[in-house]
N, C-alpha and C. Protein backbone atom coordinates (compact mmCIF):
# COMPACT_ATOMS: atom_id res chain seq x y z
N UNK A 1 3.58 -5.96 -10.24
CA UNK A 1 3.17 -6.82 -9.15
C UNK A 1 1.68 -7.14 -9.23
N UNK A 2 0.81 -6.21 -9.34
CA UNK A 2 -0.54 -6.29 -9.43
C UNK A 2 -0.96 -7.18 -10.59
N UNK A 3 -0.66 -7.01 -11.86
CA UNK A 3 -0.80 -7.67 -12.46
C UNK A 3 -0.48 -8.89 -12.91
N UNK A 4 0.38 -10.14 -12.05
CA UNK A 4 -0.30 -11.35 -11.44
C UNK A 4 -1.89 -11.61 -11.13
N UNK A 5 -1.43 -10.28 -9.90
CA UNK A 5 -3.45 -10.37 -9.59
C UNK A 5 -4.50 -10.67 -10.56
N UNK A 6 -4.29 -9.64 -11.41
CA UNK A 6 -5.28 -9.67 -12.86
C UNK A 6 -4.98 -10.98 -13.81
N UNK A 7 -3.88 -11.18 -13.87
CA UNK A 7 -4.03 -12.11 -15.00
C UNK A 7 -4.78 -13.36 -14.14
N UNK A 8 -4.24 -13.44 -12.93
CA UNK A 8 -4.96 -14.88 -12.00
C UNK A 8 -6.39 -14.68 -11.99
N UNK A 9 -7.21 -13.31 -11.80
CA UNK A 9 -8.39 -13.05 -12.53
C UNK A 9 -8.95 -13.73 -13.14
N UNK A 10 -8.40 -13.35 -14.22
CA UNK A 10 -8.77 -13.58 -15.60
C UNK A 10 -8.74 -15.44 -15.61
N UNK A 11 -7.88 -15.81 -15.29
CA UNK A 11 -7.94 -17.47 -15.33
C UNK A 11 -9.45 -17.76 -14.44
N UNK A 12 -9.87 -17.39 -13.38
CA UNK A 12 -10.46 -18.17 -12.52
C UNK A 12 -11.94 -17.47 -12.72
N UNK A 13 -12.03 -16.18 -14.21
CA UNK A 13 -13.52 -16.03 -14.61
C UNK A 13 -14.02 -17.06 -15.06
N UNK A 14 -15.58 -17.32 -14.37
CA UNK A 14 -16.56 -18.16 -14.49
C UNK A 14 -17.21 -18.35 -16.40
N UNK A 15 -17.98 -19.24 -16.81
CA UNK A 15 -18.35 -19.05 -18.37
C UNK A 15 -19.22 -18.08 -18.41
N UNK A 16 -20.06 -17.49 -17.39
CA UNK A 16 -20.82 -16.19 -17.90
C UNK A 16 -20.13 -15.01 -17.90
N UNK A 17 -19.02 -15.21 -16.65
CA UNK A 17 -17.85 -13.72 -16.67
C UNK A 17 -17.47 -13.60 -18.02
N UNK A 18 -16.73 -14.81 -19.01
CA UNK A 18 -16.26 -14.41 -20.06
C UNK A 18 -17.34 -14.59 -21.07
N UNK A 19 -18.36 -14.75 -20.96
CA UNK A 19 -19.44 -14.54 -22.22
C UNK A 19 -19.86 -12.81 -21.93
N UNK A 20 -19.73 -12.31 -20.48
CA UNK A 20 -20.23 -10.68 -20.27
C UNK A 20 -19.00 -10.37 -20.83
N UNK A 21 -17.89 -10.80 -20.83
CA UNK A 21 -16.61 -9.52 -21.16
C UNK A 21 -16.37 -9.57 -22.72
N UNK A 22 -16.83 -10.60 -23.37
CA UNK A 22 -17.46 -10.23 -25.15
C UNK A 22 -18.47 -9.13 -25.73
N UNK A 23 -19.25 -9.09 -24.84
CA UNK A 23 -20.62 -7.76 -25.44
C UNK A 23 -20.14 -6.66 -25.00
N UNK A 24 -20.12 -5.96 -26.22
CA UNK A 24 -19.89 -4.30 -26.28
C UNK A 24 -20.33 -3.52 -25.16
N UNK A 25 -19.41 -2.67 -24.66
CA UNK A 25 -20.19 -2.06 -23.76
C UNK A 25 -19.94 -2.66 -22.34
N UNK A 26 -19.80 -4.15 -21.99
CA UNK A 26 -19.61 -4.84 -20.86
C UNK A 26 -18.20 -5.28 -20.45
N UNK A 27 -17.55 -5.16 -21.53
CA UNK A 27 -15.91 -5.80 -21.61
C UNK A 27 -14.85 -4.50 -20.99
N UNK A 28 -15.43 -3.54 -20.99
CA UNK A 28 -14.58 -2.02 -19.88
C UNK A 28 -14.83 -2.92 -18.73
N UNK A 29 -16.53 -2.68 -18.27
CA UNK A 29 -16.72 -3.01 -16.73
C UNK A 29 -15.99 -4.21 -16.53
N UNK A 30 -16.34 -5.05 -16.99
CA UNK A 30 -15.53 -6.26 -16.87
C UNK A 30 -14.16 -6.17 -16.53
N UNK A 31 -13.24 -5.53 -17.05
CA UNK A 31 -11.92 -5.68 -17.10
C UNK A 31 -11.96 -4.47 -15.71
N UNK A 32 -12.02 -3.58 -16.01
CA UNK A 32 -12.58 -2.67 -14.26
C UNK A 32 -12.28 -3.77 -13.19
N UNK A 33 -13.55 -4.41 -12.85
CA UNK A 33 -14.22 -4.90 -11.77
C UNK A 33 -12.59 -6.11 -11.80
N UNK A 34 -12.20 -6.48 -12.89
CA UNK A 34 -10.65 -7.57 -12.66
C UNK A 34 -9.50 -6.66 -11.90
N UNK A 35 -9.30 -5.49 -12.31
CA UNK A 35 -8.52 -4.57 -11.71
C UNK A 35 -9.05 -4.16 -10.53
N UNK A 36 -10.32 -3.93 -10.49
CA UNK A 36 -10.80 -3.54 -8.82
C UNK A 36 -10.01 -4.67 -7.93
N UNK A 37 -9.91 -5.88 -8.39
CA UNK A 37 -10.03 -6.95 -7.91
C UNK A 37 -8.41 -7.36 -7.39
N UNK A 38 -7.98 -7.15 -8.48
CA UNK A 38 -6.53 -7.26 -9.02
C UNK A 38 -5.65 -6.10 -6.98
N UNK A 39 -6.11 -5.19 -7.60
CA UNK A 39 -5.96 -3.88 -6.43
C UNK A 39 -5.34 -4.15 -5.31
N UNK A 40 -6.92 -4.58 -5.21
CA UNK A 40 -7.66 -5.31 -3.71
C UNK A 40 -6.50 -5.83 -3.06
N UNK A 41 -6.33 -7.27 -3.48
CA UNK A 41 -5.21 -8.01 -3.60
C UNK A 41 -4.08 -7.85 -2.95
N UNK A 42 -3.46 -7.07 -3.53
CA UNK A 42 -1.83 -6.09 -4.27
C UNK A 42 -1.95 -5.24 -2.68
N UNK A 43 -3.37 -4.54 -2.75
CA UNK A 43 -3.08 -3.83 -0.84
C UNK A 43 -3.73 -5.13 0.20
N UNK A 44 -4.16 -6.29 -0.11
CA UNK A 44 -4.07 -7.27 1.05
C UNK A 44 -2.73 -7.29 1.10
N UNK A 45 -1.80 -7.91 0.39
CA UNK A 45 -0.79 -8.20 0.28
C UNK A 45 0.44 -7.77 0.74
N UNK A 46 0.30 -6.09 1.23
CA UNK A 46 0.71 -4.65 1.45
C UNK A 46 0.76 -5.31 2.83
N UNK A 47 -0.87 -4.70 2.98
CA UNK A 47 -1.20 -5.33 4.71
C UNK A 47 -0.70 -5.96 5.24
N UNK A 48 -0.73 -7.46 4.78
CA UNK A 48 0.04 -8.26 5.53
C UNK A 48 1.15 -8.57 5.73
N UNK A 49 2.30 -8.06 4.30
CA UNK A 49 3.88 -8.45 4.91
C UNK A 49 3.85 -6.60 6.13
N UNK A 50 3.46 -5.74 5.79
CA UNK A 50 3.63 -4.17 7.14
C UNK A 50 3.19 -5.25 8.51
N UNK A 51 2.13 -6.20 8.54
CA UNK A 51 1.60 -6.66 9.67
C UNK A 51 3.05 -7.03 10.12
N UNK A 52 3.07 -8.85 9.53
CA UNK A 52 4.89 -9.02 9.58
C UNK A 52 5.94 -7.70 10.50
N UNK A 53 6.09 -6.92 10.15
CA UNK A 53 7.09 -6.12 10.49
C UNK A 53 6.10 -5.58 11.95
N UNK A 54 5.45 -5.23 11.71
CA UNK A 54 4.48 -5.14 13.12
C UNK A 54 4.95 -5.90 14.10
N UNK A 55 4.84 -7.33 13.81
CA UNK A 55 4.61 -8.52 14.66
C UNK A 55 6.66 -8.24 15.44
N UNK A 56 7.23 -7.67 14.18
CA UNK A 56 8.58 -8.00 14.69
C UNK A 56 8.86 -6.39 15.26
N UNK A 57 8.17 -5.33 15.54
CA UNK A 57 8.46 -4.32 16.10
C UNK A 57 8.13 -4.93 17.69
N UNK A 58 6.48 -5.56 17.57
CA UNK A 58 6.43 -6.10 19.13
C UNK A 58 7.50 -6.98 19.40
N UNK A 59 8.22 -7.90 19.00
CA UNK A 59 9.29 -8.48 19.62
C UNK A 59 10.54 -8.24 19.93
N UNK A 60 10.64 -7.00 19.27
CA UNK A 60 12.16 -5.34 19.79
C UNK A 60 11.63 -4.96 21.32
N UNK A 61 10.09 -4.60 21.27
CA UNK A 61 9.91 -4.22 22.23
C UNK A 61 9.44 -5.09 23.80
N UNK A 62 9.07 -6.09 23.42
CA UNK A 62 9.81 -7.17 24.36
C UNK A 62 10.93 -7.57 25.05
N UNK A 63 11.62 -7.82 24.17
CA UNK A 63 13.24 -7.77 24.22
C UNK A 63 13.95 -6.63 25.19
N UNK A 64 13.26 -5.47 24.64
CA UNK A 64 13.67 -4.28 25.34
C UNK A 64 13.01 -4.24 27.03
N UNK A 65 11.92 -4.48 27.20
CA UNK A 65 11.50 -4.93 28.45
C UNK A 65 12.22 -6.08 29.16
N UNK A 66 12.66 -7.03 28.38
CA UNK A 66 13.02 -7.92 29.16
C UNK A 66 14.94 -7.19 29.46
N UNK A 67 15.41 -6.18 29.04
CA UNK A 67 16.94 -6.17 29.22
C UNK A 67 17.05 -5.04 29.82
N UNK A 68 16.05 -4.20 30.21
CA UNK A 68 15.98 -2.89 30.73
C UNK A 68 16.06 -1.82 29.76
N UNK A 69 15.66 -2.02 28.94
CA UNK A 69 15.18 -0.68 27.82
C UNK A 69 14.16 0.03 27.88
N UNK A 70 13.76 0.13 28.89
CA UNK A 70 12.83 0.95 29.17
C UNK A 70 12.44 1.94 28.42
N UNK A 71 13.50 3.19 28.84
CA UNK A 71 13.48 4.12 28.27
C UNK A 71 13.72 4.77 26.53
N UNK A 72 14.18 2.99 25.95
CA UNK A 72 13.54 2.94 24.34
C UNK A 72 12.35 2.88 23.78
N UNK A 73 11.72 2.24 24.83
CA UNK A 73 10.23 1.37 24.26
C UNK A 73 9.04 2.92 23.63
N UNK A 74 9.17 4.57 24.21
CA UNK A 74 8.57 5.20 23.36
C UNK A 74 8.99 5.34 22.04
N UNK A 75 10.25 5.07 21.59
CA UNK A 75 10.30 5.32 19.99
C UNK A 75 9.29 4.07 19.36
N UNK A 76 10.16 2.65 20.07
CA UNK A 76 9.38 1.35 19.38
C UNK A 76 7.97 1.65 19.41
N UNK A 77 7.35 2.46 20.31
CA UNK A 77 6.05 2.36 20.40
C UNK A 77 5.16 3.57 19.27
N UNK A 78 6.00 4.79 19.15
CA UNK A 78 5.79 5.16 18.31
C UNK A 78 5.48 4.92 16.96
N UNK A 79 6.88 3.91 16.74
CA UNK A 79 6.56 3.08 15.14
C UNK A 79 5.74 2.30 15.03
N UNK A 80 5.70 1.48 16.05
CA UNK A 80 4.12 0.41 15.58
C UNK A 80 2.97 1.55 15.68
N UNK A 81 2.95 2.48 16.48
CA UNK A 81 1.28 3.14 15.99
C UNK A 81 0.97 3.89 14.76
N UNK A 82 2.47 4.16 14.19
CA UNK A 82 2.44 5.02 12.67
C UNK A 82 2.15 3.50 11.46
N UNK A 83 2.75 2.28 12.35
CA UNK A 83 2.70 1.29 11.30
C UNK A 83 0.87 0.57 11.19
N UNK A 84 0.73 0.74 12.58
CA UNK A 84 -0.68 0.50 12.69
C UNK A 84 -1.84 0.99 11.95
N UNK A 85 -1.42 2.33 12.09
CA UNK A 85 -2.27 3.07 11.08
C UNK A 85 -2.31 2.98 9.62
N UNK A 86 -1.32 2.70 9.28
CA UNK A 86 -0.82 2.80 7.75
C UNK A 86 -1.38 1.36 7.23
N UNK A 87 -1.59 0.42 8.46
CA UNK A 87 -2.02 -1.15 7.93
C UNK A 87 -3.41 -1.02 7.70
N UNK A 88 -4.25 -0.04 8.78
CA UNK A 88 -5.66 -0.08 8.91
C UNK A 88 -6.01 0.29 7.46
N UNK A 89 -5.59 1.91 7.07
CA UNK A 89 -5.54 2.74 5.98
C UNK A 89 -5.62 1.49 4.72
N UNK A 90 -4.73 0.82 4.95
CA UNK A 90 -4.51 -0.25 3.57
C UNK A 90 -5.78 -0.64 3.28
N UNK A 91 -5.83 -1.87 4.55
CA UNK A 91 -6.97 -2.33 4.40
C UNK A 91 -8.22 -1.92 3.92
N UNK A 92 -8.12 -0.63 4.70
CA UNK A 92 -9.79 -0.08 4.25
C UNK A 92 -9.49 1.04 3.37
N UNK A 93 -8.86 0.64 2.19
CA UNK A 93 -8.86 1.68 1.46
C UNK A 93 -9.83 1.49 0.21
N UNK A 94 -10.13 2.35 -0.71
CA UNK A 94 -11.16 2.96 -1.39
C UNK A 94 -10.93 2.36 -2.69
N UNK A 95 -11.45 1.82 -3.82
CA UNK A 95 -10.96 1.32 -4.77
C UNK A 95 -10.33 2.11 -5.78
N UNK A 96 -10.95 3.05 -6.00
CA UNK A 96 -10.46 4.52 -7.40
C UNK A 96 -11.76 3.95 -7.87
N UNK A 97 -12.30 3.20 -8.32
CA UNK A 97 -13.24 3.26 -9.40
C UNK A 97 -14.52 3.51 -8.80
N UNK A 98 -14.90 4.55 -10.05
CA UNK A 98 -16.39 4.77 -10.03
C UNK A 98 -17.61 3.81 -10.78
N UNK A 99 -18.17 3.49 -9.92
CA UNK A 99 -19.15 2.93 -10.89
C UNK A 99 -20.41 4.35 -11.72
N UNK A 100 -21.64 3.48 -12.20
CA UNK A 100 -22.29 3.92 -13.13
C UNK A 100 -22.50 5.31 -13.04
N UNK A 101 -23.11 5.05 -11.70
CA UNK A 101 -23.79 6.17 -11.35
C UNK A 101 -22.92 7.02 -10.08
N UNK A 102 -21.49 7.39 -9.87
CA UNK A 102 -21.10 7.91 -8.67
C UNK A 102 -20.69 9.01 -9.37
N UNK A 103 -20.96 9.86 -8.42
CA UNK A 103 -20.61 11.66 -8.44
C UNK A 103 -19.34 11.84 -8.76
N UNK A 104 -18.56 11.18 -8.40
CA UNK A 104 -17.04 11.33 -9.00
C UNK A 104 -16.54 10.20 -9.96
N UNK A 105 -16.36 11.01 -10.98
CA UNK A 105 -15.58 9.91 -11.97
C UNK A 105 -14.16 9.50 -12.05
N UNK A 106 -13.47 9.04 -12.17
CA UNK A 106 -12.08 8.56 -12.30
C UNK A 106 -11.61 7.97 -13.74
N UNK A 107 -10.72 8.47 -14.57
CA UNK A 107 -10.71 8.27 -15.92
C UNK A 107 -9.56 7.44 -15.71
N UNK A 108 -9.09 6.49 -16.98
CA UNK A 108 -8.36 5.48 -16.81
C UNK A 108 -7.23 6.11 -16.50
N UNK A 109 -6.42 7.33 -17.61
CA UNK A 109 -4.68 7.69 -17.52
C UNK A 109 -5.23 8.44 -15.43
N UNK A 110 -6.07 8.42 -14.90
CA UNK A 110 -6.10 9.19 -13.77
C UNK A 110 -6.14 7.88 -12.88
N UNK A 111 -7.03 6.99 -13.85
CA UNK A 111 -6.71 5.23 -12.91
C UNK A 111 -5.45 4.82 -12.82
N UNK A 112 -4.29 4.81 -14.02
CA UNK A 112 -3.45 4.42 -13.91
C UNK A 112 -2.47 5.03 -12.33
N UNK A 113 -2.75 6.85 -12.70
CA UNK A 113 -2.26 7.35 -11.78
C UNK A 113 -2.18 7.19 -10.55
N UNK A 114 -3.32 6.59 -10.12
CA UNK A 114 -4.14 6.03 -8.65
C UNK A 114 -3.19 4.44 -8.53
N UNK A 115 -2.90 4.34 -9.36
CA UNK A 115 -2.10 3.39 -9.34
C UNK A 115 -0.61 2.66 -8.70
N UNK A 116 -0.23 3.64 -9.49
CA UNK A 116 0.96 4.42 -9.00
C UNK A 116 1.40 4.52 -7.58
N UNK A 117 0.11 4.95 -6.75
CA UNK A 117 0.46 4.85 -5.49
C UNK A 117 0.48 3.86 -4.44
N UNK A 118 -0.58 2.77 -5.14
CA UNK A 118 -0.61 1.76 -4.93
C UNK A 118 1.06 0.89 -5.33
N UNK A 119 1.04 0.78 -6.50
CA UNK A 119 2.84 0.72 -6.66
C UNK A 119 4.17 0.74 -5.76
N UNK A 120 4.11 2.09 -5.70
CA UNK A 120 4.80 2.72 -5.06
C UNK A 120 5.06 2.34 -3.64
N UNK A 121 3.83 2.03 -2.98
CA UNK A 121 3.73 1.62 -1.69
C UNK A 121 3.94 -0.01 -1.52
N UNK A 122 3.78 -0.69 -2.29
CA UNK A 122 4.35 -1.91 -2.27
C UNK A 122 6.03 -2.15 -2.19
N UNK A 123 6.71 -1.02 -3.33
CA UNK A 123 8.25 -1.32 -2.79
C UNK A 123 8.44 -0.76 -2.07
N UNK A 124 7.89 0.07 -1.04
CA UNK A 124 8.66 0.50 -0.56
C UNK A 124 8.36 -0.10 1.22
N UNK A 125 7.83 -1.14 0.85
CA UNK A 125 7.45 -2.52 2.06
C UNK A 125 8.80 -3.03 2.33
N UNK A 126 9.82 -3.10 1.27
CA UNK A 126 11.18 -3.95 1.72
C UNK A 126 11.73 -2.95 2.43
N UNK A 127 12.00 -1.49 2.41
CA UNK A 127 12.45 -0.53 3.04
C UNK A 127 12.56 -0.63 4.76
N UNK A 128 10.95 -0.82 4.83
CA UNK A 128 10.19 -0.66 6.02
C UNK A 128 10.75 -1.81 6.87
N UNK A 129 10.99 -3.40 5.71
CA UNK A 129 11.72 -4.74 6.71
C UNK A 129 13.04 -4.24 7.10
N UNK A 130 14.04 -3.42 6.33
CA UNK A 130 15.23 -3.01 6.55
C UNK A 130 15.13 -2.52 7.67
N UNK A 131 14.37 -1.59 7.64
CA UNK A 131 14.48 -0.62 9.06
C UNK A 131 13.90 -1.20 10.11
N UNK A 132 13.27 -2.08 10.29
CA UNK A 132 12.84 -2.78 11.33
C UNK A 132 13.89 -3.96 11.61
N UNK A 133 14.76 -4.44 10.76
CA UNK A 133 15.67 -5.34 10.82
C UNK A 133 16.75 -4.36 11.64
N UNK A 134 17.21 -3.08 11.24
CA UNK A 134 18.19 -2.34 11.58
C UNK A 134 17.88 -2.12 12.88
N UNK A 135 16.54 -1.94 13.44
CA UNK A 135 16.22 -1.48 14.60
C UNK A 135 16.48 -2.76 15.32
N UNK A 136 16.08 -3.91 15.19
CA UNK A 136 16.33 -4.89 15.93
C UNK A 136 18.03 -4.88 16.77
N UNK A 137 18.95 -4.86 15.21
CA UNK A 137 20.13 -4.89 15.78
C UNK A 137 20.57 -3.39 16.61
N UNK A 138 19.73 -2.69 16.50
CA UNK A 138 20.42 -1.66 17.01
C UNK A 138 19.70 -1.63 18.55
N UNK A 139 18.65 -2.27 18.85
CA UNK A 139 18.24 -2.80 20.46
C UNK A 139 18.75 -3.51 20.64
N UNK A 140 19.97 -4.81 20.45
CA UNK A 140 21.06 -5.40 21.10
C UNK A 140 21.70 -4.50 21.65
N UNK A 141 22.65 -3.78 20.90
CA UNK A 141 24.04 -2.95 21.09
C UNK A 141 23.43 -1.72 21.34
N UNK A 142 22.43 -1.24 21.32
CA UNK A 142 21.87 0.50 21.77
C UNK A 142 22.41 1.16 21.28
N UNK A 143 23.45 1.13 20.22
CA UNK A 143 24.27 2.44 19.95
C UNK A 143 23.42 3.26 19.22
N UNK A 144 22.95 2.84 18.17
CA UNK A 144 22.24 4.04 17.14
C UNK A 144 21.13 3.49 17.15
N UNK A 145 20.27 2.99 18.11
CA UNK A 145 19.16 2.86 18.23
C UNK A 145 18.06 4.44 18.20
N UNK A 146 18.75 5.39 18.84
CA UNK A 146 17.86 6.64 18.16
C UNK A 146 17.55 6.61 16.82
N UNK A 147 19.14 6.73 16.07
CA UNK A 147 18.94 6.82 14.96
C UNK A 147 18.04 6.06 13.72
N UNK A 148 18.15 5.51 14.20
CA UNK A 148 17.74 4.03 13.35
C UNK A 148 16.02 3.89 13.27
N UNK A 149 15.79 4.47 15.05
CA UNK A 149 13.84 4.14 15.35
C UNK A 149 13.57 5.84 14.55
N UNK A 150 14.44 6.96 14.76
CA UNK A 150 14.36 8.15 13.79
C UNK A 150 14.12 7.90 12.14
N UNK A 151 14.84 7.15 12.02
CA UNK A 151 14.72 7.13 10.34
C UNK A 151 13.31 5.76 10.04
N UNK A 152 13.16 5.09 11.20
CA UNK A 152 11.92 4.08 10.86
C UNK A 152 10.80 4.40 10.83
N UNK A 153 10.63 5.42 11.74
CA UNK A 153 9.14 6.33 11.92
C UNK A 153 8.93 7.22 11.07
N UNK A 154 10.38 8.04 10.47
CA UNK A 154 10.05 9.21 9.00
C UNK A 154 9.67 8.26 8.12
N UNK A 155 10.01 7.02 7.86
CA UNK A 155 9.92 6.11 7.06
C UNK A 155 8.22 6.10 6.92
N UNK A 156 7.77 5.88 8.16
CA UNK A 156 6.35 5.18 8.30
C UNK A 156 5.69 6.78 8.19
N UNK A 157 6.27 7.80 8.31
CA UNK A 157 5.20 9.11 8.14
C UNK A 157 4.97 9.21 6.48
N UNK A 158 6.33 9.15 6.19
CA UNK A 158 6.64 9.63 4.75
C UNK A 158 4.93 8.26 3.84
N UNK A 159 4.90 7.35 4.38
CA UNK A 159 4.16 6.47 3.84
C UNK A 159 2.83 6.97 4.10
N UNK A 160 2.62 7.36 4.92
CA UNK A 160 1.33 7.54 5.74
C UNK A 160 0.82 8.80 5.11
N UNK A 161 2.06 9.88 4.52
CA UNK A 161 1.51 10.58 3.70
C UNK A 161 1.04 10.86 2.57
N UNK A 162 1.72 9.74 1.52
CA UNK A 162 1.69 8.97 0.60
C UNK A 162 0.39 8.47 0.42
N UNK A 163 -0.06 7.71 1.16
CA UNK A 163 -1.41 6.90 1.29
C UNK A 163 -2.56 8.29 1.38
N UNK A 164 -2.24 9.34 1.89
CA UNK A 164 -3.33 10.37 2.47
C UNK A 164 -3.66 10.92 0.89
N UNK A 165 -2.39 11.47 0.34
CA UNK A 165 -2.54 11.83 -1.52
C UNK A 165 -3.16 10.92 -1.92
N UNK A 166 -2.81 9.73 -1.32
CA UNK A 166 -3.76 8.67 -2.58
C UNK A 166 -5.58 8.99 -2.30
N UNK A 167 -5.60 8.63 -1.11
CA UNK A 167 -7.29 9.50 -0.71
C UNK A 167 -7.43 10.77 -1.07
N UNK A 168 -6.57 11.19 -1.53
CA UNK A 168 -7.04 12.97 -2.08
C UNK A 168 -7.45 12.69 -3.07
N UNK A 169 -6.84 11.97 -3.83
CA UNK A 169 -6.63 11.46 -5.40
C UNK A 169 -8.42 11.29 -5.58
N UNK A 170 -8.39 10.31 -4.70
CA UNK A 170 -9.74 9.40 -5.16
C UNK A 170 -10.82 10.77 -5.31
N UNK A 171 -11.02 11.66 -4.22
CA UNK A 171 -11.87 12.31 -4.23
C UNK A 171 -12.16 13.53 -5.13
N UNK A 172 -10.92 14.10 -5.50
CA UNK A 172 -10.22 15.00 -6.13
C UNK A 172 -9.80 14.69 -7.21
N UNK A 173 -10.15 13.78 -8.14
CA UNK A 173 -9.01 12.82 -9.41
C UNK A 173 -8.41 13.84 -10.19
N UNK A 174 -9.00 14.80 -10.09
CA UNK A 174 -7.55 15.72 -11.34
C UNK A 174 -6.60 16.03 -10.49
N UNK A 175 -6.79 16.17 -9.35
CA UNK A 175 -5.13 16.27 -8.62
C UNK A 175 -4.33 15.46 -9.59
N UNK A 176 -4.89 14.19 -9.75
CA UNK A 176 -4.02 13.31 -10.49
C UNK A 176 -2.95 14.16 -11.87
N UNK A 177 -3.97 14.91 -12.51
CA UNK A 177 -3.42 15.61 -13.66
C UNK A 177 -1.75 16.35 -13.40
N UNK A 178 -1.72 16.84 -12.35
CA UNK A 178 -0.21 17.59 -11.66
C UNK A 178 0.85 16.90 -11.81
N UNK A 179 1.06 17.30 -12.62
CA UNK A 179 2.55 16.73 -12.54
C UNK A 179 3.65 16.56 -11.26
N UNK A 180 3.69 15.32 -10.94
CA UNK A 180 5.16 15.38 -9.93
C UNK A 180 3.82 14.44 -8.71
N UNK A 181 2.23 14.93 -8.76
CA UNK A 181 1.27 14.48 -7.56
C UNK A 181 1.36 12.59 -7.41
N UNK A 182 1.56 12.13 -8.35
CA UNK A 182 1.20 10.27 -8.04
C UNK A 182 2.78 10.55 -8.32
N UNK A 183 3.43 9.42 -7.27
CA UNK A 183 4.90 9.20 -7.02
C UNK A 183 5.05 8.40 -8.49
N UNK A 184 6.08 8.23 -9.11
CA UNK A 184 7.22 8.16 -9.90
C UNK A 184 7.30 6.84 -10.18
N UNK A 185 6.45 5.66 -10.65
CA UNK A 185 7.07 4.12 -10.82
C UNK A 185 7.38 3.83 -12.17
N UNK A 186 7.76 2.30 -12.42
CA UNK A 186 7.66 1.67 -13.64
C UNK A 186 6.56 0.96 -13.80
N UNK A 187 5.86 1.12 -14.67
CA UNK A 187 4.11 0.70 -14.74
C UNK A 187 4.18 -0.20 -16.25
N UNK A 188 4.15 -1.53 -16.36
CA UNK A 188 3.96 -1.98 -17.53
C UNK A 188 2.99 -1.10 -18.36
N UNK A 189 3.11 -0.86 -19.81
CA UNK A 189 2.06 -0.40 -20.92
C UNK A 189 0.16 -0.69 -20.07
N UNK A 190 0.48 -1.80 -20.19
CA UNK A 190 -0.65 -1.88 -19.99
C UNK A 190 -1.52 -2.56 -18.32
N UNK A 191 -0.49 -1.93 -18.05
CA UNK A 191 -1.14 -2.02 -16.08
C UNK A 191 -2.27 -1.57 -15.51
N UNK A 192 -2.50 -0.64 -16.36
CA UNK A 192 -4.29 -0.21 -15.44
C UNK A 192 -5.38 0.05 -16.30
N UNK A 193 -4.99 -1.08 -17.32
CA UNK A 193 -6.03 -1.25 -18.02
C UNK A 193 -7.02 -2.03 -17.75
């Protein structure tokens, strides 16, 4: 997925961007600062379809006000503040890369890893529409509306914890080294390069 980002990059470098990413020595940073970029992107992108599902948790819980659901509206309300958080987190999240001079370094197979979670958290955005779709129908008919706002909010913790490893990551990068620590994707060869 990200790498759209990068290759669209790469099209829209200026003639001095690609005269710096020829000289020795400048063509890492270079390709870096496309992936910083690339990232960026990939968690705007995050952000805004979770917003989406946001926008449609407030209109469950409308709905529910307007039919006498009162006594649903703490689960709904629950999930938008786990989803809230998890949007802020996106947004302001940390790049992985170190520049020249920062106290913590981040090596590429540990970049890729950082990656990963970034990955990871993108599919699992369609999950999050399911369960907010499921919840909808299940505030018509109320039947398994527990169930349903139950499994939407583990949904949104399970993420929220996800995202917290990834900030461990950054600070901590050999966590990265552990086997089983960055979740499990399919990463083209050359994705975090």
């Amino acid at each position: 997925m990200s790498d759209r980002y990068v290759e669209e990059a790469k099209k829209n470098m200026n003639a001095l961007e690609r005269l710096l990413k020829g000289l020795p020595g400048i063509s890492g940073y270079v390709d870096r600062e496309l992936r910083r970029d690339a990232d960026k992107r990939l968690r705007e992108t995050i952000a805004n379809q979770l917003e989406e599902q946001k926008r449609a948790l407030l209109d469950i819980q409308k709905k529910l006000l307007g039919s006498g659901g009162l006594a649903l509206l703490g689960n709904v309300d629950s999930a938008v503040t786990k989803l809230q958080l998890l949007i802020d987190r996106i947004r302001t999240a940390s790049y992985g890369y170190a520049g020249l001079f920062d106290a913590v370094r981040i090596r590429e197979e540990q970049l890729k890893a950082l990656h990963s979670f970034d990955v990871a958290l993108a599919g699992r955005v369609v999950a999050v529409e399911e369960r907010v779709k499921a919840l909808a129908t299940a505030a018509s008919d109320r039947t398994s509306f527990q169930s349903v706002s139950d499994q939407l909010t583990d949904l949104l913790g399970e993420l929220n914890n996800m995202f917290s490893k990834r900030q461990e990551a950054i600070i901590a990068p050999d966590l990265l080294t552990n086997a089983g620590y960055a979740p499990e994707v399919d990463l083209p060869p050359d994705s975090a390069e």
